[in-house]
N, C-alpha and C. Protein backbone atom coordinates (compact mmCIF):
# COMPACT_ATOMS: atom_id res chain seq x y z
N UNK A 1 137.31 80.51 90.83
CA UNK A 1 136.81 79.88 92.03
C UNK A 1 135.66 78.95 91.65
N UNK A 2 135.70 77.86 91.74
CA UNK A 2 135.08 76.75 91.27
C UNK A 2 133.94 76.07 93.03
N UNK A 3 132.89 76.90 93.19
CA UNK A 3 132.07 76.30 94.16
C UNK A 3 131.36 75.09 93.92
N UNK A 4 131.30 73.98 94.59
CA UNK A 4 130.27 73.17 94.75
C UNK A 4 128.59 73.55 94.75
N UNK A 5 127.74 72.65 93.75
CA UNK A 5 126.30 73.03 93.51
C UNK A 5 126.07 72.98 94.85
N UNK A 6 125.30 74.18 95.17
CA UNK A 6 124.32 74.35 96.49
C UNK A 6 122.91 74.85 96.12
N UNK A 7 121.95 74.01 96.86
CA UNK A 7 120.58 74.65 96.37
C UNK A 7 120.20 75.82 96.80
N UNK A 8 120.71 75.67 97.74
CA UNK A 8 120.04 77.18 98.47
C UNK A 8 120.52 78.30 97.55
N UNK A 9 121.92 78.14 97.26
CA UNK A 9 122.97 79.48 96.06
C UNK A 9 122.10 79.65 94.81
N UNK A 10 121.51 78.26 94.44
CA UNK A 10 121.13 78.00 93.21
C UNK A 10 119.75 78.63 93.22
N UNK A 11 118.81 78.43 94.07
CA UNK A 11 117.20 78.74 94.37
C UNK A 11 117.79 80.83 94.38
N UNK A 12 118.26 80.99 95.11
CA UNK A 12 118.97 82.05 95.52
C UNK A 12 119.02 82.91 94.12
N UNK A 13 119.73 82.56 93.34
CA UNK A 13 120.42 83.13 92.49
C UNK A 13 118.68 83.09 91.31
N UNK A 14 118.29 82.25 90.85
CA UNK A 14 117.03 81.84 90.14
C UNK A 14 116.10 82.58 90.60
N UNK A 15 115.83 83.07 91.68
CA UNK A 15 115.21 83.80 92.47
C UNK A 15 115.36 85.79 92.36
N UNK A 16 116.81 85.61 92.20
CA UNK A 16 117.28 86.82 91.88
C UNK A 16 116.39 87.46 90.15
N UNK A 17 116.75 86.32 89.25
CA UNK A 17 116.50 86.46 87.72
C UNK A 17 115.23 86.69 87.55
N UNK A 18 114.56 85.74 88.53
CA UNK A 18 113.20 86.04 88.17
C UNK A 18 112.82 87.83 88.72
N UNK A 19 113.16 87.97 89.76
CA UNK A 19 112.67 89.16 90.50
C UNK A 19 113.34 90.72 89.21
N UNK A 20 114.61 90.20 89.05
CA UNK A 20 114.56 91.19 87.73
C UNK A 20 114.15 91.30 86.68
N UNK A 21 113.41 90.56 86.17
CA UNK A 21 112.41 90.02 84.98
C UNK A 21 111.60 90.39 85.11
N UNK A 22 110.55 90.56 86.68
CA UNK A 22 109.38 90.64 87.36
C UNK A 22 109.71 92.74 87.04
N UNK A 23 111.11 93.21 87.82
CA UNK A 23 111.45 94.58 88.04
C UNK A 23 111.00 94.97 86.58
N UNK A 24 111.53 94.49 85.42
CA UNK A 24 111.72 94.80 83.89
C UNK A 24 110.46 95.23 83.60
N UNK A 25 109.66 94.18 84.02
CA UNK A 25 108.19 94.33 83.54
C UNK A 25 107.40 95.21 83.67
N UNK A 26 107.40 95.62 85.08
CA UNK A 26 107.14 96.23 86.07
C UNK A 26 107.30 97.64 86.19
N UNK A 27 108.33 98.26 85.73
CA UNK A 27 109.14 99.50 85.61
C UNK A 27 108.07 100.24 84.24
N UNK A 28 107.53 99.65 83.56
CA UNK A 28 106.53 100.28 82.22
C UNK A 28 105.28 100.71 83.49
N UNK A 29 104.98 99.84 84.26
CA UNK A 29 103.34 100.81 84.94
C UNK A 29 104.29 101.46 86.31
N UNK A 30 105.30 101.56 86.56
CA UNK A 30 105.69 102.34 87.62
C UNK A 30 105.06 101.87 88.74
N UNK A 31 105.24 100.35 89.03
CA UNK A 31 105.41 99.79 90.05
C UNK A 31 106.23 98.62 90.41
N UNK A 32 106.91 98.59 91.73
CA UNK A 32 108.16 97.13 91.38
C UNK A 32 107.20 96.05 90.99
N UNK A 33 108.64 94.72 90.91
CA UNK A 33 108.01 93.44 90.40
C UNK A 33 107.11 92.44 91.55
N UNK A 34 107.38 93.00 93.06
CA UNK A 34 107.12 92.52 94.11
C UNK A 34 105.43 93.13 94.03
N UNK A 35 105.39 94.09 93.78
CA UNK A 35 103.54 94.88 93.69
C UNK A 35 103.20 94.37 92.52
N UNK A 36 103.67 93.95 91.60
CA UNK A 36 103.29 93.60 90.14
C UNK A 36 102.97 91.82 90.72
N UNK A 37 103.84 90.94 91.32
CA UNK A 37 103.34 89.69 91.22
C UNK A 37 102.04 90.12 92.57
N UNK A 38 101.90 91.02 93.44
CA UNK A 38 100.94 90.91 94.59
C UNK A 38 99.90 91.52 93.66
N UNK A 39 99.44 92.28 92.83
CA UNK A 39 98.39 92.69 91.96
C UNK A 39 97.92 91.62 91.56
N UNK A 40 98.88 90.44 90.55
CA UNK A 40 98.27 89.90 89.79
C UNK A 40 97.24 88.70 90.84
N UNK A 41 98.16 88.56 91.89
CA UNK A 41 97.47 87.51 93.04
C UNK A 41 96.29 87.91 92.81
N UNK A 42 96.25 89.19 93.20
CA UNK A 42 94.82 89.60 93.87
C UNK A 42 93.58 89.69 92.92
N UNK A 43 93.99 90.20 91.40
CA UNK A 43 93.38 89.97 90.11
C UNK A 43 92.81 89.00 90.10
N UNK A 44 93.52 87.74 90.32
CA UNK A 44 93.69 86.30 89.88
C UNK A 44 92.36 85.96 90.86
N UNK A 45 92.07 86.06 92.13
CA UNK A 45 91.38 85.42 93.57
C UNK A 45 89.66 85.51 93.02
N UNK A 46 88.92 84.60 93.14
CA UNK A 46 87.58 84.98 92.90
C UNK A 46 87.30 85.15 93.89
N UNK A 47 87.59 85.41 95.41
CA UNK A 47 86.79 85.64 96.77
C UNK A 47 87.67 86.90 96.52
N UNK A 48 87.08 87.48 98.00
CA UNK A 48 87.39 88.29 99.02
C UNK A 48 89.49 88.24 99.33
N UNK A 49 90.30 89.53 98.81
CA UNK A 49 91.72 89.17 99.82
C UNK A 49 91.74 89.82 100.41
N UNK A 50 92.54 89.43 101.57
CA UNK A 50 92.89 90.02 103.00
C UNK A 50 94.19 90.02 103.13
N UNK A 51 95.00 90.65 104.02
CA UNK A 51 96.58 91.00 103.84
C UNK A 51 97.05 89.41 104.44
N UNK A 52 96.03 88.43 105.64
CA UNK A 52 96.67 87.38 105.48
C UNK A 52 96.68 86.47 104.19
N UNK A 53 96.31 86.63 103.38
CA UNK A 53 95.73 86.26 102.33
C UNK A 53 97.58 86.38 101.51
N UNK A 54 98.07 87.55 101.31
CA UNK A 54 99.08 88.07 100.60
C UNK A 54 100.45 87.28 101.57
N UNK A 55 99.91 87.27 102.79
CA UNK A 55 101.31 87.13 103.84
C UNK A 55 101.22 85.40 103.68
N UNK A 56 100.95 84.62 103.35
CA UNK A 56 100.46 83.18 103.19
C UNK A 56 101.20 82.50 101.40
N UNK A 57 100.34 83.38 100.70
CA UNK A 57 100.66 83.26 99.09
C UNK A 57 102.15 83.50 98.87
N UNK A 58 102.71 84.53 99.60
CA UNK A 58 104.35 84.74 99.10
C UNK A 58 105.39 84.54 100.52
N UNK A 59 104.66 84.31 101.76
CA UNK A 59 105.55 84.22 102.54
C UNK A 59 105.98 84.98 103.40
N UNK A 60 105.16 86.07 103.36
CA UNK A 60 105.82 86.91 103.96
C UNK A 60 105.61 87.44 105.60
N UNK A 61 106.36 88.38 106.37
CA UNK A 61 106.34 88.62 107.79
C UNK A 61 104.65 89.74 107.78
N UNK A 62 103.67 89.66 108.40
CA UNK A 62 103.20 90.69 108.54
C UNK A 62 103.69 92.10 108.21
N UNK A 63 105.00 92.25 109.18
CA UNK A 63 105.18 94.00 108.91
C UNK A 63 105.58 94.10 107.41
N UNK A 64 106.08 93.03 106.51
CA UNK A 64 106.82 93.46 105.32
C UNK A 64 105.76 93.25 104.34
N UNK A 65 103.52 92.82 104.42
CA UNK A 65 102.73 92.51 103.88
C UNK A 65 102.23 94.06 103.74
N UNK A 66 102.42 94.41 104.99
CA UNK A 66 101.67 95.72 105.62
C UNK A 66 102.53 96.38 104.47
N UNK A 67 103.48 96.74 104.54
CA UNK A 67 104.55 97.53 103.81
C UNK A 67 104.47 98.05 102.34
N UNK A 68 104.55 96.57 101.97
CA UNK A 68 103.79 96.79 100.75
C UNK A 68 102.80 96.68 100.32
N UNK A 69 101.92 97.04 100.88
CA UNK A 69 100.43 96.97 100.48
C UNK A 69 100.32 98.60 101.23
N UNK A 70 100.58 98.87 101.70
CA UNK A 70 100.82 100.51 101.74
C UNK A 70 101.08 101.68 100.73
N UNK A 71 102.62 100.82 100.13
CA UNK A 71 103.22 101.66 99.22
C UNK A 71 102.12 101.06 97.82
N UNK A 72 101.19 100.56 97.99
CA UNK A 72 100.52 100.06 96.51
C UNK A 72 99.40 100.88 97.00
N UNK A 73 99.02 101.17 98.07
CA UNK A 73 97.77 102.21 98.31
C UNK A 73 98.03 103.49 98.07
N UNK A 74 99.35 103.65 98.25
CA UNK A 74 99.85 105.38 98.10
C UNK A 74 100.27 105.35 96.42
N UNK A 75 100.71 104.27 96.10
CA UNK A 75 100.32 104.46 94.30
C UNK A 75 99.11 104.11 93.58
N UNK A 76 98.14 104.22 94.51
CA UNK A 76 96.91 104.32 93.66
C UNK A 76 96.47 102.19 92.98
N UNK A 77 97.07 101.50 93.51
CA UNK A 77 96.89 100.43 93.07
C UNK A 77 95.85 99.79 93.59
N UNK A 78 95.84 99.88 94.98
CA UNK A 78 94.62 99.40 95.90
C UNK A 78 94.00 100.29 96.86
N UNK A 79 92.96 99.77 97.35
CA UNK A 79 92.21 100.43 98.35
C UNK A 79 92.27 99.26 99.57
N UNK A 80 92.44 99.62 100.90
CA UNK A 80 91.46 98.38 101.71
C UNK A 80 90.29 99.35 102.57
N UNK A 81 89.17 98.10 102.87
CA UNK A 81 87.89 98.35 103.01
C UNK A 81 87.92 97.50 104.23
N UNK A 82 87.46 98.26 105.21
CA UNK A 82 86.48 97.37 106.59
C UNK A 82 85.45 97.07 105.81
N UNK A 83 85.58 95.48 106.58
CA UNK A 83 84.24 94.49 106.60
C UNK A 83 83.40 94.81 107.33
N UNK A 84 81.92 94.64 106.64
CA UNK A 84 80.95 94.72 107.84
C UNK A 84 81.03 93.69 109.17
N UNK A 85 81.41 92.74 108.92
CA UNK A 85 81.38 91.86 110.47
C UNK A 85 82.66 92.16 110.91
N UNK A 86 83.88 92.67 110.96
CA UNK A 86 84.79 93.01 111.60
C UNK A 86 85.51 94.02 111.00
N UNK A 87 85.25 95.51 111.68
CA UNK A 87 85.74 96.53 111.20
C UNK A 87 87.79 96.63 111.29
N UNK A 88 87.77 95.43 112.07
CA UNK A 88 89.65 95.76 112.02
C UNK A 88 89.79 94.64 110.83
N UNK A 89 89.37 93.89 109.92
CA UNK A 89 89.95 93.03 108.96
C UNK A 89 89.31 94.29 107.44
N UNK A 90 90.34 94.25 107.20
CA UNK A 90 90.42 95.02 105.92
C UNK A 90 90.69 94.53 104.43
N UNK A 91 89.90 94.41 103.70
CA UNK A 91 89.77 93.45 102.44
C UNK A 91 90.14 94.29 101.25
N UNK A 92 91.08 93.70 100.86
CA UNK A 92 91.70 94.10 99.48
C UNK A 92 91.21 94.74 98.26
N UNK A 93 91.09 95.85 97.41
CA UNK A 93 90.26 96.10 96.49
C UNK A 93 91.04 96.99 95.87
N UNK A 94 90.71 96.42 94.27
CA UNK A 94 92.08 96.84 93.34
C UNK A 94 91.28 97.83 92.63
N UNK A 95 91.90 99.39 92.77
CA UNK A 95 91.39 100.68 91.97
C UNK A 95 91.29 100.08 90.30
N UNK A 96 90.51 101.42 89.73
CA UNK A 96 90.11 101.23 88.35
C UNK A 96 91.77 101.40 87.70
N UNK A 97 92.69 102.69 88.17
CA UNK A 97 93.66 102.21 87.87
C UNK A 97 94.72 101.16 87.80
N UNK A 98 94.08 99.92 88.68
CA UNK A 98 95.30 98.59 88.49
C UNK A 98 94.47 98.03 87.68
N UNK A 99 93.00 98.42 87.86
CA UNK A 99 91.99 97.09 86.65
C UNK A 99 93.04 97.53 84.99
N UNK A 100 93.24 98.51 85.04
CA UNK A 100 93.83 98.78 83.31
C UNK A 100 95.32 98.35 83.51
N UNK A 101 95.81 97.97 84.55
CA UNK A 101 96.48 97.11 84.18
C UNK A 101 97.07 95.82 84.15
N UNK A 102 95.50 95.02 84.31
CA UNK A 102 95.15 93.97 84.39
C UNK A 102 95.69 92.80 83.60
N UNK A 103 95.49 93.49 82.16
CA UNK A 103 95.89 92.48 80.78
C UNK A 103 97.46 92.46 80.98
N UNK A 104 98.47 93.94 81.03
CA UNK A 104 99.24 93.94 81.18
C UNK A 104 100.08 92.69 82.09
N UNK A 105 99.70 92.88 82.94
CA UNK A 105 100.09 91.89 84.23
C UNK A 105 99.94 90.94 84.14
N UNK A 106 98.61 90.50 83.73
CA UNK A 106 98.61 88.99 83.07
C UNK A 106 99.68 88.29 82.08
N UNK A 107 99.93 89.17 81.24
CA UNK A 107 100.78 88.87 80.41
C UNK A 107 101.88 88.93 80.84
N UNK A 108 102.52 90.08 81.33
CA UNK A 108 103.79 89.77 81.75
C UNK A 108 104.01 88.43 82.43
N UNK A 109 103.03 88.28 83.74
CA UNK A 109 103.43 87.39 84.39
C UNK A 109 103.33 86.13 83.52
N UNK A 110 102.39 86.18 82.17
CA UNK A 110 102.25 84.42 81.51
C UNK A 110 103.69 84.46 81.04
N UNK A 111 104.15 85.22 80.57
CA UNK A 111 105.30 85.96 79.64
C UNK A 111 106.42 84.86 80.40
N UNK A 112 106.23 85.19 81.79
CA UNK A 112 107.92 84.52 82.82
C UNK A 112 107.55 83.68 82.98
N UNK A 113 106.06 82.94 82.80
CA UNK A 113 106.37 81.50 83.38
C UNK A 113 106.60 80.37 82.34
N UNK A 114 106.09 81.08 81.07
CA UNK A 114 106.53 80.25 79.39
C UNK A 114 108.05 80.21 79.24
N UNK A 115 108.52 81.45 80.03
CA UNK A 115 110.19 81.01 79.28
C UNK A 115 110.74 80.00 80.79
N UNK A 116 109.93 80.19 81.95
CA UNK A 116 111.01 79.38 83.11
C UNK A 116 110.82 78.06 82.81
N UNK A 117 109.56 77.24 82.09
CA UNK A 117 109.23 76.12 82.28
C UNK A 117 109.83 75.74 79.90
N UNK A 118 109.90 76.50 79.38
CA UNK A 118 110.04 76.19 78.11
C UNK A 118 111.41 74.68 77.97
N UNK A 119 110.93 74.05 77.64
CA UNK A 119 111.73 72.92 77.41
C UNK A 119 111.85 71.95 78.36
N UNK A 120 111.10 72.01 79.55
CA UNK A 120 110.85 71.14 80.38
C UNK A 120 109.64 70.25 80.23
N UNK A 121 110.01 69.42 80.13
CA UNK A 121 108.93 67.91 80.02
C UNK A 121 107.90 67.97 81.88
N UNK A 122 106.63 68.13 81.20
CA UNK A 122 105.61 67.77 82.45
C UNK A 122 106.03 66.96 83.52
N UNK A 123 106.53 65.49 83.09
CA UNK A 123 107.43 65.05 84.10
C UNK A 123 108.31 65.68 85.05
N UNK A 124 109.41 66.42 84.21
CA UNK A 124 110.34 66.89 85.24
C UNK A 124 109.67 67.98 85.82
N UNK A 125 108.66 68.90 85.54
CA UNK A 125 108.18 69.78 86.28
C UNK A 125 107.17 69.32 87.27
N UNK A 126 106.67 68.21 87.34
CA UNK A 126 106.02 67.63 88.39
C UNK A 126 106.74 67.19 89.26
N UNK A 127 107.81 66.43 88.91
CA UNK A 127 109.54 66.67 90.27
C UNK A 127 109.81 67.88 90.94
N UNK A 128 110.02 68.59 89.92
CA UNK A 128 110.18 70.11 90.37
C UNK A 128 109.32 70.60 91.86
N UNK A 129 108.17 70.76 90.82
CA UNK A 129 107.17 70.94 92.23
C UNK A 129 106.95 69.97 93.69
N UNK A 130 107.52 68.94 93.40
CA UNK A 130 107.72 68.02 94.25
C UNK A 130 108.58 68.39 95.58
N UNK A 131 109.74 68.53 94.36
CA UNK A 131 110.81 68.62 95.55
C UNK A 131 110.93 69.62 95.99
N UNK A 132 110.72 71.15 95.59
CA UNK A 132 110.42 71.98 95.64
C UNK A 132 109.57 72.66 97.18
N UNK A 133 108.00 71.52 97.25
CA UNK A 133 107.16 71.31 98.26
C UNK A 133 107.79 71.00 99.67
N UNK A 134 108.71 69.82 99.26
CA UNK A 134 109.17 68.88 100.37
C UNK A 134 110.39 70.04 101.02
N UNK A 135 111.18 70.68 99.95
CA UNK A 135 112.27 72.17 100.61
C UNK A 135 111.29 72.96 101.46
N UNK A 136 110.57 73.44 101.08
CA UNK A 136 109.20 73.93 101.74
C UNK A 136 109.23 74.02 103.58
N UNK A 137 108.55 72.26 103.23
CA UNK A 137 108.08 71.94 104.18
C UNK A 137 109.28 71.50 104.91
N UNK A 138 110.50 71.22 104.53
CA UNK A 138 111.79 71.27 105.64
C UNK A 138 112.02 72.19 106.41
N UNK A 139 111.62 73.73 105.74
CA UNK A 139 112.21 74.56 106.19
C UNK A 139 110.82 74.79 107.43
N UNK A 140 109.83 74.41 107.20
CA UNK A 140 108.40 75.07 107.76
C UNK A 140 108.78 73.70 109.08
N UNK A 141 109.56 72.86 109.61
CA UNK A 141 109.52 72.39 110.73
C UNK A 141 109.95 72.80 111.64
C-alpha cells in the first residue's frame, strides 16, 4: 500500500520515535519520557514554574498538566508550593531526588536532539522551525 506524503502522518509518526527514545531514556530513573521532557523544562527555567507554565511549553489541556504533574508528585519528582500572594497558584519545585537526576536528563535530552538535527545544515533547520511555527499557528486559528 503505497500512501501519499502527508504531514500530519509524517509529524505523527516522528513524534511517535521521538516519544520512544524519550520512553528508552526514561525507563533507567523510573519515570516516562513525558515526566522526563516536563523535569527537564522545569530544571532548565531560571524563574518561578507554574502548571500554566507546563500547559503552554508542551501544549497541553489543563486536566492532562494536572495529571501529570500529580503522578510526578506521587513519584517523588516534584513538590508544588502556595505562593505567598496567591495561595491557589502553586509553583513548581523539583525534590532533591529529581536534582540527581538532573545531569542525567540533561543528557539524555542533549543525546535526542544531536541525533534529530545531525546532518542538517543550519539553513534547513531554520526552515524547519519556520514552517514548523507557521503549522503551529494554522492550527492555533
Amino acid at each position: 500500500m503505497n500512501l501519499n506524503p502527508s504531514v500530519g502522518r509524517c509529524i505523527g509518526r516522528l513524534s511517535n520515535q521521538i516519544r520512544r527514545q524519550l520512553d528508552a531514556f526514561s525507563t533507567r530513573n523510573s519515570m516516562s519520557g513525558t515526566q522526563g521532557r516536563i523535569l527537564h523544562f522545569i530544571l532548565a527555567q531560571p524563574e518561578a514554574v507554574f502548571q500554566k507554565d507546563i500547559e503552554e511549553e508542551f501544549c497541553l489541556r489543563p486536566p492532562s498538566a494536572s495529571g501529570i504533574l500529580k503522578l510526578m508528585e506521587q513519584n517523588g519528582l516534584i513538590t508544588r508550593v502556595s505562593t505567598d500572594y496567591d495561595a491557589r497558584l502553586k509553583q513548581i519545585m523539583v525534590t532533591p531526588k529529581a536534582a540527581l537526576l538532573q545531569e542525567q536528563v540533561i543528557r539524555d535530552v542533549t543525546e535526542l536532539e544531536m541525533s534529530l538535527v545531525k546532518d542538517i545544515s543550519p539553513e534547513d533547520l531554520e526552515t524547519f522551525f519556520r514552517v514548523i511555527q507557521k503549522m503551529s499557528d494554522n492550527l492555533s486559528d
